[in-house]
N, C-alpha and C. Protein backbone atom coordinates (compact mmCIF):
# COMPACT_ATOMS: atom_id res chain seq x y z
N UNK A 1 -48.33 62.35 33.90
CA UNK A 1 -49.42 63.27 33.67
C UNK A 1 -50.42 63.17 34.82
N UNK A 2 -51.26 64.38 34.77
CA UNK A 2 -51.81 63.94 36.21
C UNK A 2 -53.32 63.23 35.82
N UNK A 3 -53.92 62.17 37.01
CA UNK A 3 -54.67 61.69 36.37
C UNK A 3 -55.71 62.45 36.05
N UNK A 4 -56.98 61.72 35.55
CA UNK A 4 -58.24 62.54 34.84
C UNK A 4 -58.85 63.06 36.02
N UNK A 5 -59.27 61.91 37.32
CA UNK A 5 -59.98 62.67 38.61
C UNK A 5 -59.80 63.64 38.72
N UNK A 6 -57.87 63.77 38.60
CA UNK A 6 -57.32 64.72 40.25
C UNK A 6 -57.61 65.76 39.52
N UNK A 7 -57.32 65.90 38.03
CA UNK A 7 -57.59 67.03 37.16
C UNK A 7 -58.59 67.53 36.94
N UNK A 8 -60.07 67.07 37.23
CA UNK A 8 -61.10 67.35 36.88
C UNK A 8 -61.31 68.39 38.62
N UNK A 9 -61.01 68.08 39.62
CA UNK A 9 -60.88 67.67 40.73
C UNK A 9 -60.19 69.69 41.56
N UNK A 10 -58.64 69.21 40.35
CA UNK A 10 -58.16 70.35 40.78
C UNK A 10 -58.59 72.04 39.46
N UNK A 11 -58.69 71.16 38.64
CA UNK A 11 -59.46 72.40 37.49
C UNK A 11 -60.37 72.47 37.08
N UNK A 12 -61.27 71.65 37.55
CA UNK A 12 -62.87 71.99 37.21
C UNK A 12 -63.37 73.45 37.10
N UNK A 13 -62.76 73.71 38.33
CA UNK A 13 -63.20 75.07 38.70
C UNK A 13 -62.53 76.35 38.11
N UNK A 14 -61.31 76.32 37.73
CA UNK A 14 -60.73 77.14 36.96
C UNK A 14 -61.10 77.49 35.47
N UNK A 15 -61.45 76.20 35.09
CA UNK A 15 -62.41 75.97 33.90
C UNK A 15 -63.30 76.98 33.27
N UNK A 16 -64.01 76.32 34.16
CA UNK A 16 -65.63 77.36 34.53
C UNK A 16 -65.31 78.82 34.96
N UNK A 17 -64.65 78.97 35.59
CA UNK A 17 -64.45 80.61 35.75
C UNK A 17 -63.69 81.14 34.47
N UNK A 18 -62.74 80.52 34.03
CA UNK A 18 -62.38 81.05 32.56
C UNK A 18 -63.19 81.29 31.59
N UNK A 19 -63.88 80.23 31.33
CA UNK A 19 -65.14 80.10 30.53
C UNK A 19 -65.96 80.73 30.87
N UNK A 20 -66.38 81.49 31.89
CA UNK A 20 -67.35 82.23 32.39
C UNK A 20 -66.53 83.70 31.95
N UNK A 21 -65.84 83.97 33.19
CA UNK A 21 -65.08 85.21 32.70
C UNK A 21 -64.59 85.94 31.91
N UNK A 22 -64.08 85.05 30.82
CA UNK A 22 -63.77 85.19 29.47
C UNK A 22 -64.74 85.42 28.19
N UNK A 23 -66.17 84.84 28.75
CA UNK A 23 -66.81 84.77 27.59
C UNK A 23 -66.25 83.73 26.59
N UNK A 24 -65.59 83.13 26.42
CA UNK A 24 -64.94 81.74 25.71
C UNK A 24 -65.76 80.92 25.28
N UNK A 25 -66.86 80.99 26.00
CA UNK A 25 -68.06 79.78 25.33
C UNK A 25 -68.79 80.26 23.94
N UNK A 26 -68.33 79.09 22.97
CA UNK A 26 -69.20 79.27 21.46
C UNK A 26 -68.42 80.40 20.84
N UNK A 27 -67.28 80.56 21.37
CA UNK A 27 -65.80 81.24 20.75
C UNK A 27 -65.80 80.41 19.46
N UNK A 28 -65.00 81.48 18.19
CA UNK A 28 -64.40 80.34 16.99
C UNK A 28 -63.29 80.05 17.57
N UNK A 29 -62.50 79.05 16.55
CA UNK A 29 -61.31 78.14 16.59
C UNK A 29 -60.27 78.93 17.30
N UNK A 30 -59.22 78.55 17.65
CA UNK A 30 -57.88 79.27 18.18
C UNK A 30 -57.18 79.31 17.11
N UNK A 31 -57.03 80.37 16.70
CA UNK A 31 -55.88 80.78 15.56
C UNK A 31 -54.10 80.71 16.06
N UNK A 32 -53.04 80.55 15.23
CA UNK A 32 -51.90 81.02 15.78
C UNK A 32 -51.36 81.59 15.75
N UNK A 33 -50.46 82.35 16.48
CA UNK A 33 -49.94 83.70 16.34
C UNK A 33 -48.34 83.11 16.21
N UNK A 34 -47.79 83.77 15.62
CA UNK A 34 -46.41 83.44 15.07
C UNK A 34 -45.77 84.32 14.99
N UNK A 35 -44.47 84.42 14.88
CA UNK A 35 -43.64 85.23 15.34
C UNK A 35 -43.16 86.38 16.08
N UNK A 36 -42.95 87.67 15.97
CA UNK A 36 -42.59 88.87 16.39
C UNK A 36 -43.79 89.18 17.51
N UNK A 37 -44.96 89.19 16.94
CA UNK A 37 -46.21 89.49 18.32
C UNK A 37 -46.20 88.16 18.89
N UNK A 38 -46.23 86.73 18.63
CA UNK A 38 -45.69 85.68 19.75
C UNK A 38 -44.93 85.92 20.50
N UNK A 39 -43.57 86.55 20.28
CA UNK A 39 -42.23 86.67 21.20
C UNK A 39 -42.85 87.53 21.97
N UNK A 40 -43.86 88.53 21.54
CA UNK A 40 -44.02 89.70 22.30
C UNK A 40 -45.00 89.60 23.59
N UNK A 41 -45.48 88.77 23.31
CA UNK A 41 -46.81 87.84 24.07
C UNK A 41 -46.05 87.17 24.90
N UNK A 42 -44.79 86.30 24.73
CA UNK A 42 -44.15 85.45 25.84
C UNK A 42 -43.54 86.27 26.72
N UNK A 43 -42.93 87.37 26.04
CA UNK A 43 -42.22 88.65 27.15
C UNK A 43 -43.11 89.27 28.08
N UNK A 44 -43.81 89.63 27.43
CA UNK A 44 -44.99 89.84 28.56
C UNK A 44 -45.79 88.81 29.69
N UNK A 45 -45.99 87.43 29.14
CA UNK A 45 -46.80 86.79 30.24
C UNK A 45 -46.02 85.60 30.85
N UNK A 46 -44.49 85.76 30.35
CA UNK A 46 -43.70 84.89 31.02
C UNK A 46 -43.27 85.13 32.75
N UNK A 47 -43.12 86.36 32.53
CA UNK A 47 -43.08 87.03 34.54
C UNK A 47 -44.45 86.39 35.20
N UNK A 48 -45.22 86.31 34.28
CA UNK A 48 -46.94 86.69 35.03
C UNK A 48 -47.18 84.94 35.35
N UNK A 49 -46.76 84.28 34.78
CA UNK A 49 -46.77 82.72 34.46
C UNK A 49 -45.96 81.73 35.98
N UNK A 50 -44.53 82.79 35.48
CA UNK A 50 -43.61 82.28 36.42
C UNK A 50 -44.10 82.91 38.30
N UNK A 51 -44.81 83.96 37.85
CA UNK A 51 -45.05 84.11 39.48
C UNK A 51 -46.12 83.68 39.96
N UNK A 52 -47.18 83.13 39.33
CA UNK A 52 -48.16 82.31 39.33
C UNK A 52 -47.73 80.66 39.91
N UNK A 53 -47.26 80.47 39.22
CA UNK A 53 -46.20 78.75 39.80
C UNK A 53 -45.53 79.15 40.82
N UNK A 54 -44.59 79.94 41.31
CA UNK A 54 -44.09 80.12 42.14
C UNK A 54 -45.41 80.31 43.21
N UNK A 55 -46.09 81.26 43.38
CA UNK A 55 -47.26 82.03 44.20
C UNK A 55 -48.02 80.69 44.66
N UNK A 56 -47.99 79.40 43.56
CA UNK A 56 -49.16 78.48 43.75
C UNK A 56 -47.89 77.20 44.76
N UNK A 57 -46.37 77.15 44.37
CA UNK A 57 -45.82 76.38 45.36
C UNK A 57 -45.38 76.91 46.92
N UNK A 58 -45.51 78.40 47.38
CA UNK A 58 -45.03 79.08 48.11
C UNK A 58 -46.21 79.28 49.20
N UNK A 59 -47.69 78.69 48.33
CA UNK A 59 -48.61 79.04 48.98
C UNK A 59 -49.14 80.66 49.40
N UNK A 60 -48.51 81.54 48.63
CA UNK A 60 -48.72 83.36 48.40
C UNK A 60 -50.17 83.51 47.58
N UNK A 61 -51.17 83.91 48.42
CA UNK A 61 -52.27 84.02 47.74
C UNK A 61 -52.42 85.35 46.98
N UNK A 62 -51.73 86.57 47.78
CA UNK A 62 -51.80 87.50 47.15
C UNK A 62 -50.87 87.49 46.17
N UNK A 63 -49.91 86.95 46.15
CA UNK A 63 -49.11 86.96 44.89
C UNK A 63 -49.57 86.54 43.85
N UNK A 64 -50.49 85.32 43.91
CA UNK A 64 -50.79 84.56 42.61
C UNK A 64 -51.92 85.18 41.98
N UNK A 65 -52.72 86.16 42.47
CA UNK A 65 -54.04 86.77 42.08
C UNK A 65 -53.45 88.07 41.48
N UNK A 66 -52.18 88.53 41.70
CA UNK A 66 -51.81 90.14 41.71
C UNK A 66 -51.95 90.39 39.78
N UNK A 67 -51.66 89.33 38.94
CA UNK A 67 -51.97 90.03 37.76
C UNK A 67 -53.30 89.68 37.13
N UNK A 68 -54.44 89.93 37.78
CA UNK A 68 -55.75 88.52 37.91
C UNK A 68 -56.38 89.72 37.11
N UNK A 69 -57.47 89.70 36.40
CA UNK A 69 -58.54 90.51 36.63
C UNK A 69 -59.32 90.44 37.32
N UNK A 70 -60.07 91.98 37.56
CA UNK A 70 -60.95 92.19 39.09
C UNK A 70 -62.03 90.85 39.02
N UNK A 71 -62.57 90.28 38.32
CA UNK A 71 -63.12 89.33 38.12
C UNK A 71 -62.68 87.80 38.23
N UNK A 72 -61.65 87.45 37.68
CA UNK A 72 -60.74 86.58 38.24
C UNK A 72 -60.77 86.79 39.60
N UNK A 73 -60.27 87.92 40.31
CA UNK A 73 -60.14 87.48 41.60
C UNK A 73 -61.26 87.40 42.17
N UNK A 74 -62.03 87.58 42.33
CA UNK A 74 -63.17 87.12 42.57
C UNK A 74 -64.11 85.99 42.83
N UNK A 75 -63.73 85.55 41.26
CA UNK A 75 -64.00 83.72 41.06
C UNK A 75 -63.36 82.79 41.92
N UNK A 76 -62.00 83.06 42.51
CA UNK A 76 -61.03 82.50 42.99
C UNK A 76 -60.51 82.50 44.22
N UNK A 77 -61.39 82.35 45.15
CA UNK A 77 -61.05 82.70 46.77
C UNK A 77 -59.81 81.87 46.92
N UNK A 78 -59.61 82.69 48.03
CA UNK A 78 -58.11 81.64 48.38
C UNK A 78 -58.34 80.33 49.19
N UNK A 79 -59.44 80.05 49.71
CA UNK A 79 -59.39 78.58 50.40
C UNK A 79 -59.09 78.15 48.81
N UNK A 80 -60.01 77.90 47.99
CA UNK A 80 -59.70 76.91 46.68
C UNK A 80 -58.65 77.21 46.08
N UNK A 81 -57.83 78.12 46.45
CA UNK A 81 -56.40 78.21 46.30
C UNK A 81 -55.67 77.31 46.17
N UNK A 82 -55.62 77.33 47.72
CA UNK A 82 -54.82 76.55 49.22
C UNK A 82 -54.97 75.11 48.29
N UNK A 83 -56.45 74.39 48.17
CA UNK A 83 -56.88 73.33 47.93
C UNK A 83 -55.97 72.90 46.49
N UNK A 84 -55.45 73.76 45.39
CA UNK A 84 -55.33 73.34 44.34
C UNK A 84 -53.84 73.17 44.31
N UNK A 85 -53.27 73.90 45.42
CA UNK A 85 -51.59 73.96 45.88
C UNK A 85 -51.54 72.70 46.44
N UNK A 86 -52.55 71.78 47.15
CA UNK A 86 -51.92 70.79 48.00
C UNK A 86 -52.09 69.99 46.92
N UNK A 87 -53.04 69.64 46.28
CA UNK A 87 -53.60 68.91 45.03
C UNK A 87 -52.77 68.70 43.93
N UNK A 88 -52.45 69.81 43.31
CA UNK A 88 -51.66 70.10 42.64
C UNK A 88 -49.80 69.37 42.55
N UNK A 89 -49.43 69.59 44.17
CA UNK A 89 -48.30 69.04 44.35
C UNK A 89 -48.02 67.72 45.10
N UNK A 90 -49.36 66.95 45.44
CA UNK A 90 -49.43 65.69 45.52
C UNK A 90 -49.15 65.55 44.51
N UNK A 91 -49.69 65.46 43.22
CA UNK A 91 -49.68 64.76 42.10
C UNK A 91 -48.30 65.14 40.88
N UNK A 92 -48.20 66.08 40.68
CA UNK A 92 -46.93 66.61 40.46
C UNK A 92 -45.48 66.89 40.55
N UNK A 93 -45.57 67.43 41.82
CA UNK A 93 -44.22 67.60 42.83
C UNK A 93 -44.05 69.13 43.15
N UNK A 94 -42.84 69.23 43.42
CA UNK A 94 -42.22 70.31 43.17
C UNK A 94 -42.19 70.87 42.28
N UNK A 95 -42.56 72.52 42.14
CA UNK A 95 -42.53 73.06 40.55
C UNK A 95 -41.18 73.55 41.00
N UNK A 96 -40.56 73.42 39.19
CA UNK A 96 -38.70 73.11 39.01
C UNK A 96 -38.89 74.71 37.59
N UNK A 97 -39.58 74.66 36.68
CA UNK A 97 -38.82 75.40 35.79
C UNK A 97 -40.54 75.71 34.83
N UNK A 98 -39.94 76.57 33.71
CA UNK A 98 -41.30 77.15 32.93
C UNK A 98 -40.53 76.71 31.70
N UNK A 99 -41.48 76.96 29.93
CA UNK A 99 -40.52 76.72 29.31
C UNK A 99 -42.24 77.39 28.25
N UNK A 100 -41.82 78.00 27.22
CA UNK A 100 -42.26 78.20 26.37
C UNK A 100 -43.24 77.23 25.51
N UNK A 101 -44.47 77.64 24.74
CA UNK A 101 -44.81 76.62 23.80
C UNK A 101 -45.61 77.63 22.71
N UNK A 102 -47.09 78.00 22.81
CA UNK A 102 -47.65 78.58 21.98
C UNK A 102 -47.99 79.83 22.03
N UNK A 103 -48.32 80.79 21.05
CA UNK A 103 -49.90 81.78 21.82
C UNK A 103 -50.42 81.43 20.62
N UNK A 104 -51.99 81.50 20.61
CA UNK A 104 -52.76 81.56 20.02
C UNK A 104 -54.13 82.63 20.22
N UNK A 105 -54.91 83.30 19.28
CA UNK A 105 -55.81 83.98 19.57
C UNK A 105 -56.62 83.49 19.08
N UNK A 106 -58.37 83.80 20.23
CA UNK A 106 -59.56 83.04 19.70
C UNK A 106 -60.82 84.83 19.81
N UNK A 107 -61.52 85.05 19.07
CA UNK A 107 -62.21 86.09 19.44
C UNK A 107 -61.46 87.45 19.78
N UNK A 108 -61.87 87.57 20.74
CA UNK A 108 -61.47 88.99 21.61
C UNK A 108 -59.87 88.74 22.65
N UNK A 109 -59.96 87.56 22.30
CA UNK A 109 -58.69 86.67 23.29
C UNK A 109 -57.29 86.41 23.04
N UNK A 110 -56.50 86.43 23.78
CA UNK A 110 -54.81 86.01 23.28
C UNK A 110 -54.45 85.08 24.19
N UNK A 111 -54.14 83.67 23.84
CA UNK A 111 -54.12 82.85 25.03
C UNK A 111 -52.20 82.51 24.55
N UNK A 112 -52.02 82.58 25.95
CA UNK A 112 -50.14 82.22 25.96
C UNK A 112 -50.27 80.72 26.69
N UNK A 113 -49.33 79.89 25.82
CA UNK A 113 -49.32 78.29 26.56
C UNK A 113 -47.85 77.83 27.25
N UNK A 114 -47.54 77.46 28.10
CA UNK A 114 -46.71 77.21 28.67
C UNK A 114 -46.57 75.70 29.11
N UNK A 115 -45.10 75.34 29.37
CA UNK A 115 -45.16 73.96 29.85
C UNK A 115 -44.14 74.03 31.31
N UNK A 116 -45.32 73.57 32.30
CA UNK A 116 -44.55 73.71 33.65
C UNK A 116 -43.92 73.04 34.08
N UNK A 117 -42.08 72.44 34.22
CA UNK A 117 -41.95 71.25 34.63
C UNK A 117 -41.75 71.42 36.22
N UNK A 118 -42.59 69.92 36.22
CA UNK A 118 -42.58 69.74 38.07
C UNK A 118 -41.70 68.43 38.17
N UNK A 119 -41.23 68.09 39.57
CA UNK A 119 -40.72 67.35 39.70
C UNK A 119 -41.27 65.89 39.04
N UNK A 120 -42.47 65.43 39.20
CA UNK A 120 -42.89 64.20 38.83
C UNK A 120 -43.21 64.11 37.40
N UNK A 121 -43.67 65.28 36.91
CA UNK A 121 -44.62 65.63 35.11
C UNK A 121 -44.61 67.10 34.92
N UNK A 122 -44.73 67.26 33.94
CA UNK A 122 -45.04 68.66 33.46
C UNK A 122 -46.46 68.68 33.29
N UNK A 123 -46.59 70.14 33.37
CA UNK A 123 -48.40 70.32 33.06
C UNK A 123 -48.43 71.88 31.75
N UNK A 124 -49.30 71.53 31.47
CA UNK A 124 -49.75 73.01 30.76
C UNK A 124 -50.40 73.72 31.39
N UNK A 125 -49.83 74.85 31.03
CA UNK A 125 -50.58 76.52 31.40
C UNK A 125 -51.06 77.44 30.48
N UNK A 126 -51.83 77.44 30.62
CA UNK A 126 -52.89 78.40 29.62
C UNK A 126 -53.65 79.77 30.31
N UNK A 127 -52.50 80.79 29.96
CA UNK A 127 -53.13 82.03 30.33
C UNK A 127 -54.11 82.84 29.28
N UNK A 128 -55.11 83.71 29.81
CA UNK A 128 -55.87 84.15 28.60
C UNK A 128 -56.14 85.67 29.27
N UNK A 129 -55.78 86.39 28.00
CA UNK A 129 -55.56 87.66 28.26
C UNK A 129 -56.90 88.29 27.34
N UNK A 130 -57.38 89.65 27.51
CA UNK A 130 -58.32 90.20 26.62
C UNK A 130 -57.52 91.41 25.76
N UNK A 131 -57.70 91.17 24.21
CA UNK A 131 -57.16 91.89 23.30
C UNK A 131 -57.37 93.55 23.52
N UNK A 132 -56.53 94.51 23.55
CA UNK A 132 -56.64 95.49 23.60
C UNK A 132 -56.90 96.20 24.95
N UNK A 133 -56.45 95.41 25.87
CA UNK A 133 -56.10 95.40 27.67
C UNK A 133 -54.79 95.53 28.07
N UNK A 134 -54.76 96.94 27.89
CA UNK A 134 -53.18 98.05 28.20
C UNK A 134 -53.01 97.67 29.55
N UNK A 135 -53.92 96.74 30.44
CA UNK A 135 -53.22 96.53 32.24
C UNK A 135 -52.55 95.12 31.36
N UNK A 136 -52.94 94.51 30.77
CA UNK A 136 -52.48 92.83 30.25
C UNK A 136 -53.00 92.35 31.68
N UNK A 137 -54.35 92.12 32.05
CA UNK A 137 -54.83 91.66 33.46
C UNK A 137 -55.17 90.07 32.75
N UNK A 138 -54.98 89.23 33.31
CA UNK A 138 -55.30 87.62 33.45
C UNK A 138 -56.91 87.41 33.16
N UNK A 139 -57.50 87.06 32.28
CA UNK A 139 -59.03 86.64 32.33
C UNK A 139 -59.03 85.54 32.26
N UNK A 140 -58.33 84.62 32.39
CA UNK A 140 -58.35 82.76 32.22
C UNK A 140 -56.97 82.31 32.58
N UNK A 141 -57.14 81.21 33.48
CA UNK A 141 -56.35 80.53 33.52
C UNK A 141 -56.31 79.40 34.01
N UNK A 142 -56.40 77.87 33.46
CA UNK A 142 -55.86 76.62 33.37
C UNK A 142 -54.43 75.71 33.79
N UNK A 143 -54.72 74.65 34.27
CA UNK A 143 -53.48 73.88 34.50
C UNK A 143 -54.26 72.86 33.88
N UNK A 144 -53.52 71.95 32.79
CA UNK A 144 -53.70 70.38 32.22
C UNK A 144 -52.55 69.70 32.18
């Protein structure tokens, strides 16, 4: 797992822009979403997930922002990109594969969870989408 520093280190900042962007702060609980609209939620943000990991080991800045919202990209220049790709795969490795886990909805929100395996550990991915957003544009997103 990666340690607490590198994590604070490499997602501090992703954090805070989620939490900012999202409006997420003083949100209620995360509810779970289960079945048929789960599957439907993984079909949809499994491309968006997988080209994100890819975009973040390939070092493709425009790739990894392309399903962002205009706001997301924003928050997210690409030097601190760059920074979270080298960071990221010191501590990790090589990203190898994606694999399914939750969605859950909080508020106005649909968050899809993923587990990334890298060569050294897996990490979680937590994308957060806004309910009733026909682009399905990215308003949050996390690595733990």
């Amino acid at each position: 797992m990666i340690s607490r520093k590198v994590e604070k280190i490499c997602i501090i900042w992703l954090i805070f822009v989620g939490l900012v962007a999202t409006g997420c702060i003083g949100q209620k609980p995360e509810t779970l979403i289960e079945g048929e609209e789960s599957q439907e939620w993984f079909t949809r943000a499994e491309p968006m997930a997988e080209n994100i990991l890819t975009s973040v080991e390939t070092g493709d800045y425009q790739s990894f922002i392309k399903d962002f919202s205009e706001q997301m990209v924003k928050e997210i220049p690409e030097k601190e990109f760059l920074e979270v790709k080298e960071k990221l795969y010191s501590q990790a490795g090589a990203y190898q594969s994606l694999s399914t886990w939750k969605t859950t909805e909080q508020g106005d929100y649909v968050i899809v969870y993923f587990t990334a395996h890298y060569e050294k550990e897996d990490v979680t991915v937590k994308l957060v989408y806004r309910k009733g957003d026909t682009a399905y544009k990215i308003e949050g997103l996390w690595f733990a």
